[in-house]
Protein backbone atom coordinates (compact mmCIF):
# COMPACT_ATOMS: atom_id res chain seq x y z
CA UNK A 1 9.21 -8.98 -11.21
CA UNK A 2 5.91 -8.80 -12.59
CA UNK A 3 3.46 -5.87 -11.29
CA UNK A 4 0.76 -4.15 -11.89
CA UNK A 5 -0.81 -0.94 -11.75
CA UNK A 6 -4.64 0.38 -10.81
CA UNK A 7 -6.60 3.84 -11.49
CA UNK A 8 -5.68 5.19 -8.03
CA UNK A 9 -2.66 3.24 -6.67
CA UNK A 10 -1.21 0.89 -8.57
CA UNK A 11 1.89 0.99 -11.35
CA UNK A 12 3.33 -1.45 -13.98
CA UNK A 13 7.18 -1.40 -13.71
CA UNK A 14 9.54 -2.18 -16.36
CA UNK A 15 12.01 -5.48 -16.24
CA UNK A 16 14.16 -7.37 -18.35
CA UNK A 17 13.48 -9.62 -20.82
CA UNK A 18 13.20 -13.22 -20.20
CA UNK A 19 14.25 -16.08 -22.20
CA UNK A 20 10.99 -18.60 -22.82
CA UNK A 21 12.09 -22.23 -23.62
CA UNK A 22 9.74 -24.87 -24.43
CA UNK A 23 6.20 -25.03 -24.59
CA UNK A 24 4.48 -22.06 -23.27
CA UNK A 25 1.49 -23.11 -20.81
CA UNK A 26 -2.36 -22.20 -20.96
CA UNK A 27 -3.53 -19.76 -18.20
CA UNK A 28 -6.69 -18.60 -17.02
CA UNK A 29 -6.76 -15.01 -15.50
CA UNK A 30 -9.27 -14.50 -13.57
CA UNK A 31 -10.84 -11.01 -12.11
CA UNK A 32 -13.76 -10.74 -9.24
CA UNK A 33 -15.46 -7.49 -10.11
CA UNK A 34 -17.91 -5.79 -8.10
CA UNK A 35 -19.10 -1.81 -9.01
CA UNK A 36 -15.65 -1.87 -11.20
CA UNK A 37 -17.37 0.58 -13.83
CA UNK A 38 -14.88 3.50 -13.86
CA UNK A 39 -12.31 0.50 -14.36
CA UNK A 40 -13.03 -2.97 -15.92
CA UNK A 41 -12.24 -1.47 -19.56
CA UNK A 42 -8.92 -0.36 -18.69
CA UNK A 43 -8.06 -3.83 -16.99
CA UNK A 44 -9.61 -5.71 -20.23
CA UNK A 45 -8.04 -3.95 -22.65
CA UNK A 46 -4.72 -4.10 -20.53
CA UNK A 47 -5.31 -7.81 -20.64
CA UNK A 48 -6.23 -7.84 -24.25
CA UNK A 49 -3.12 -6.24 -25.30
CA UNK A 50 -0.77 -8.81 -23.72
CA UNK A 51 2.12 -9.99 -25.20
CA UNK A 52 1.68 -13.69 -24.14
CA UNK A 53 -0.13 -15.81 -26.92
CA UNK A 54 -3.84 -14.79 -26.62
CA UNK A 55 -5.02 -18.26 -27.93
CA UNK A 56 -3.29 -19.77 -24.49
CA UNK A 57 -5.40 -17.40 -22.51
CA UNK A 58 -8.73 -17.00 -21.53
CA UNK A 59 -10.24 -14.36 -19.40
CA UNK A 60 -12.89 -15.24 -16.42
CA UNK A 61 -14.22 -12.04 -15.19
CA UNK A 62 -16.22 -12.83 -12.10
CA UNK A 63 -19.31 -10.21 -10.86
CA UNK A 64 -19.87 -10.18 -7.47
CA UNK A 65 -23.76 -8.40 -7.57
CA UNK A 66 -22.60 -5.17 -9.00
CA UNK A 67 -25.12 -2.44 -8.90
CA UNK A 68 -23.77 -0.19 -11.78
CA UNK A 69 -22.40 -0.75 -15.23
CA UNK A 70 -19.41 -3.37 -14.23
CA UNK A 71 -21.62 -6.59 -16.22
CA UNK A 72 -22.67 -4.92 -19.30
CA UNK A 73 -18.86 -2.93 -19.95
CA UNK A 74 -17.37 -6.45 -19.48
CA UNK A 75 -19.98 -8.26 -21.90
CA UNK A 76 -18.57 -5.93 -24.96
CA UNK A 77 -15.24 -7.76 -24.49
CA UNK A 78 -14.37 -11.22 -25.81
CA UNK A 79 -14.11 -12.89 -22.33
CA UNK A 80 -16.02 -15.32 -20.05
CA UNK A 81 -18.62 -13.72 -17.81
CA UNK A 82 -19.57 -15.31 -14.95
CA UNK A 83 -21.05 -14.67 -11.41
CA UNK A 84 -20.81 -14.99 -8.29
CA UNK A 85 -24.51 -14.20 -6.40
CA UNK A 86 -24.60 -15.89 -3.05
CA UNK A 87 -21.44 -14.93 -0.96
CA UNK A 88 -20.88 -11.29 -1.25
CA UNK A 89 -16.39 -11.14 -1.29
CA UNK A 90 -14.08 -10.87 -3.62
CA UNK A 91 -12.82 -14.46 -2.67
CA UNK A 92 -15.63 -16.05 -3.09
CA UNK A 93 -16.17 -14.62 -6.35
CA UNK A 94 -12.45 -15.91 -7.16
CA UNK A 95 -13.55 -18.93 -6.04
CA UNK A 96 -16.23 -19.07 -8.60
CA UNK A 97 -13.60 -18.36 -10.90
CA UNK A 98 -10.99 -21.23 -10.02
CA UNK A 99 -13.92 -23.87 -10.99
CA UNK A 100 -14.40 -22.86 -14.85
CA UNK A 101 -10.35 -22.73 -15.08
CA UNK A 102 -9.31 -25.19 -16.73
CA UNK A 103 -5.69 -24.17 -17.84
CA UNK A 104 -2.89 -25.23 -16.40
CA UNK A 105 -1.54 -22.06 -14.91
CA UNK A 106 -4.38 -19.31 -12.85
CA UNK A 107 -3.28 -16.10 -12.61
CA UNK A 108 -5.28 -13.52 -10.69
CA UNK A 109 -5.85 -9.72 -10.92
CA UNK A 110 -7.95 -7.16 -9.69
CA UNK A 111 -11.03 -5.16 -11.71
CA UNK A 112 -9.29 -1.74 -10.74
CA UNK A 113 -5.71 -3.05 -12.25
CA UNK A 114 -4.17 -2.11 -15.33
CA UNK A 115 -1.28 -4.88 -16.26
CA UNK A 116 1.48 -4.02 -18.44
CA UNK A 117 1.61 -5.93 -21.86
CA UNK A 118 4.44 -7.74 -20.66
CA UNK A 119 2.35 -8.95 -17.26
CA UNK A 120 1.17 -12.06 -18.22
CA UNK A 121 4.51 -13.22 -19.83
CA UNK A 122 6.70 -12.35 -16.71
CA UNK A 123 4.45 -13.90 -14.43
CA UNK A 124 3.74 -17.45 -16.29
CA UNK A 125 7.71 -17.78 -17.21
CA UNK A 126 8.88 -19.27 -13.70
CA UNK A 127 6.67 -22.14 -14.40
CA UNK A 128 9.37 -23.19 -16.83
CA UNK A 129 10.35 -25.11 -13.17
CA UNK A 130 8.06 -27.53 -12.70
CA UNK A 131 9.64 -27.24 -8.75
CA UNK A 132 7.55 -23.29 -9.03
CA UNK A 133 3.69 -23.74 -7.72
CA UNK A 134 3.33 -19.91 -7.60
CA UNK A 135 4.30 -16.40 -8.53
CA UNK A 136 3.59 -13.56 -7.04
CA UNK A 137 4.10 -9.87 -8.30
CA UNK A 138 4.49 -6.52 -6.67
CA UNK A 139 1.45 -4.23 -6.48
CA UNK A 140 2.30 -0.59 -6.58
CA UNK A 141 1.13 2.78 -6.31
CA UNK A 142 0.01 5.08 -9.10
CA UNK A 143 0.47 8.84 -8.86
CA UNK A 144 -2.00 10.09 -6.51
CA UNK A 145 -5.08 12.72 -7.08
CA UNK A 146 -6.35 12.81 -4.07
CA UNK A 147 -5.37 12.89 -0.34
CA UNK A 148 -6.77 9.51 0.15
CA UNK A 149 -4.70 8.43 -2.49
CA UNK A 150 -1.63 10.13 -1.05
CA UNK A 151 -2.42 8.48 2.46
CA UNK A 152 -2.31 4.91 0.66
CA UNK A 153 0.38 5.66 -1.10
CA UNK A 154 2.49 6.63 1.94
CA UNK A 155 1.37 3.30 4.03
CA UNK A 156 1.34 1.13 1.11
CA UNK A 157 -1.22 -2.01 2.07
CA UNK A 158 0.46 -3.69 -0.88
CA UNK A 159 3.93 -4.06 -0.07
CA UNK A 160 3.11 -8.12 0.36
CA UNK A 161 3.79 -8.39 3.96
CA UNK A 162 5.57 -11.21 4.93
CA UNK A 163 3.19 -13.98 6.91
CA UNK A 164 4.62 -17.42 8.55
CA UNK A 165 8.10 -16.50 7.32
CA UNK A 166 7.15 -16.25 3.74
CA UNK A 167 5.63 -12.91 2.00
CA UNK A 168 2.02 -13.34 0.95
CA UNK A 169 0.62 -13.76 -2.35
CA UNK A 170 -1.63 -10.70 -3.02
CA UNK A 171 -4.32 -11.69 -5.44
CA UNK A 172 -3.67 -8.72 -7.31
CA UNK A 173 -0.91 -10.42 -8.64
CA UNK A 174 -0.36 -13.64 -8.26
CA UNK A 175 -0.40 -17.14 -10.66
CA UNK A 176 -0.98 -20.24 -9.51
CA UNK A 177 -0.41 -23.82 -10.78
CA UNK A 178 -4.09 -25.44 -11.50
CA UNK A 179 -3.28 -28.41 -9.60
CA UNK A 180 -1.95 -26.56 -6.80
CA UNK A 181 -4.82 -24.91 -6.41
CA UNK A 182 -6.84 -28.10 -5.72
CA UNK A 183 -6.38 -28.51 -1.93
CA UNK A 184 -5.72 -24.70 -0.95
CA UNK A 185 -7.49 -22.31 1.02
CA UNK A 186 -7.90 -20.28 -2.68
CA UNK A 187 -9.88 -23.22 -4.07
CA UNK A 188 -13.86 -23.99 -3.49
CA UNK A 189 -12.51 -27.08 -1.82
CA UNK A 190 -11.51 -25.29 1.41
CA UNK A 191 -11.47 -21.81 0.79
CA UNK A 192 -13.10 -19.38 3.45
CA UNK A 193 -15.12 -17.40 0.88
CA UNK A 194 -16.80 -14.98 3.47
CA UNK A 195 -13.53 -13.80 4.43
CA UNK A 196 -12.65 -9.84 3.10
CA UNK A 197 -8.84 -9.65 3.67
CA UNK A 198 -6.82 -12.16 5.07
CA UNK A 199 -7.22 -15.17 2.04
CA UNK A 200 -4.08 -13.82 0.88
CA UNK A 201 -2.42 -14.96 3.96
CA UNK A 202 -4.15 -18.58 3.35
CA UNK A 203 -3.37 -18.93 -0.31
CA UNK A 204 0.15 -18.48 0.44
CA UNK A 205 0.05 -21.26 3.35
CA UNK A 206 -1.53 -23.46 0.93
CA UNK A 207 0.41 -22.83 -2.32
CA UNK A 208 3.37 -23.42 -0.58
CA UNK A 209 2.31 -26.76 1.66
């Protein structure tokens, strides 16, 4: 199972190797940032150092009005910056990025993650299925330094709670089929961008219509 890990709470965990056969497909990953500054270099170079083919990937990071450094740290990285200035959440802002992706496969991750090098590969290798429209990773937590960190690390908000019988996509870590995306609730077609929480509830409906 693919994870990933953040500066406070979240950590990679090893699996096994998978076997990729046949093509391998293009995938957009795509990160809403907002005051990420203390974060968005570990999270690029995390993504920069994946094993899966960098020439099928491209990187949308996604600034949702940050006041500090977050814009100009990303800009000294080869990906795509773009923004997200009139709705002020992080779906919007993923919203923003689902319309420049044009690869087949969207994968999503936070501006405070730092992904394994294997991340990218585990997560894009169910698609092998062309029955698989998403896949979803576990998001879990990093040692702790502080008691705030120890209290989230004891409830654990990302333990993908199960909602309508299935368990929810957390846009931490998640991919997505492009064309699956279309019609959902993750999509600027029908997404509810001012929402702050529950869109990984809707993605999940919707990826699995």
């Amino acid at each position: 199972m693919p994870s990933v890990s953040s500066r406070a709470r979240r950590r990679k965990v090893a699996s096994a190797n998978l076997l990729t056969v046949g093509p391998q497909p293009s995938v957009s990953v795509v990160v809403p940032v907002r005051n990420c500054a203390a974060t968005i270099a570990g999270c690029l170079e995390g993504l920069l150092a994946q094993t899966y083919p960098r020439e099928l990937t491209r990187i949308l990071i996604v600034d949702n009005n940050s006041t500090d450094e977050t814009r100009a740290i990303a800009a000294r990285y080869p990906v795509t910056l773009l923004s997200e200035r009139e709705i002020q959440t992080s779906y919007a802002a993923r919203n923003r990025g689902v319309t420049h992706a044009d690869e087949s496969i969207v994968a999503f991750t936070d501006g405070d993650c730092m992904p394994d090098r294997e991340w990218l590969r585990y997560l894009v290798e169910p698609f092998a299925d062309s029955a698989v429209s998403a896949v979803a990773g576990s998001v879990d937590d990093a040692n702790a330094s502080s008691l705030c960190e120890e209290f989230t690390a004891r409830v654990q908000p990302f333990a993908r709670p199960v909602c309508n019988g299935l368990r929810t996509l957390l846009t931490a870590n998640v991919a997505i089929r492009r064309s699956a995306l279309e019609p959902s609730a993750c999509s600027t077609n029908g997404s509810p961008p001012r929402e702050t929480s529950t869109s990984d509830g809707a993605c999940n409906r919707a990826a699995f219509a």
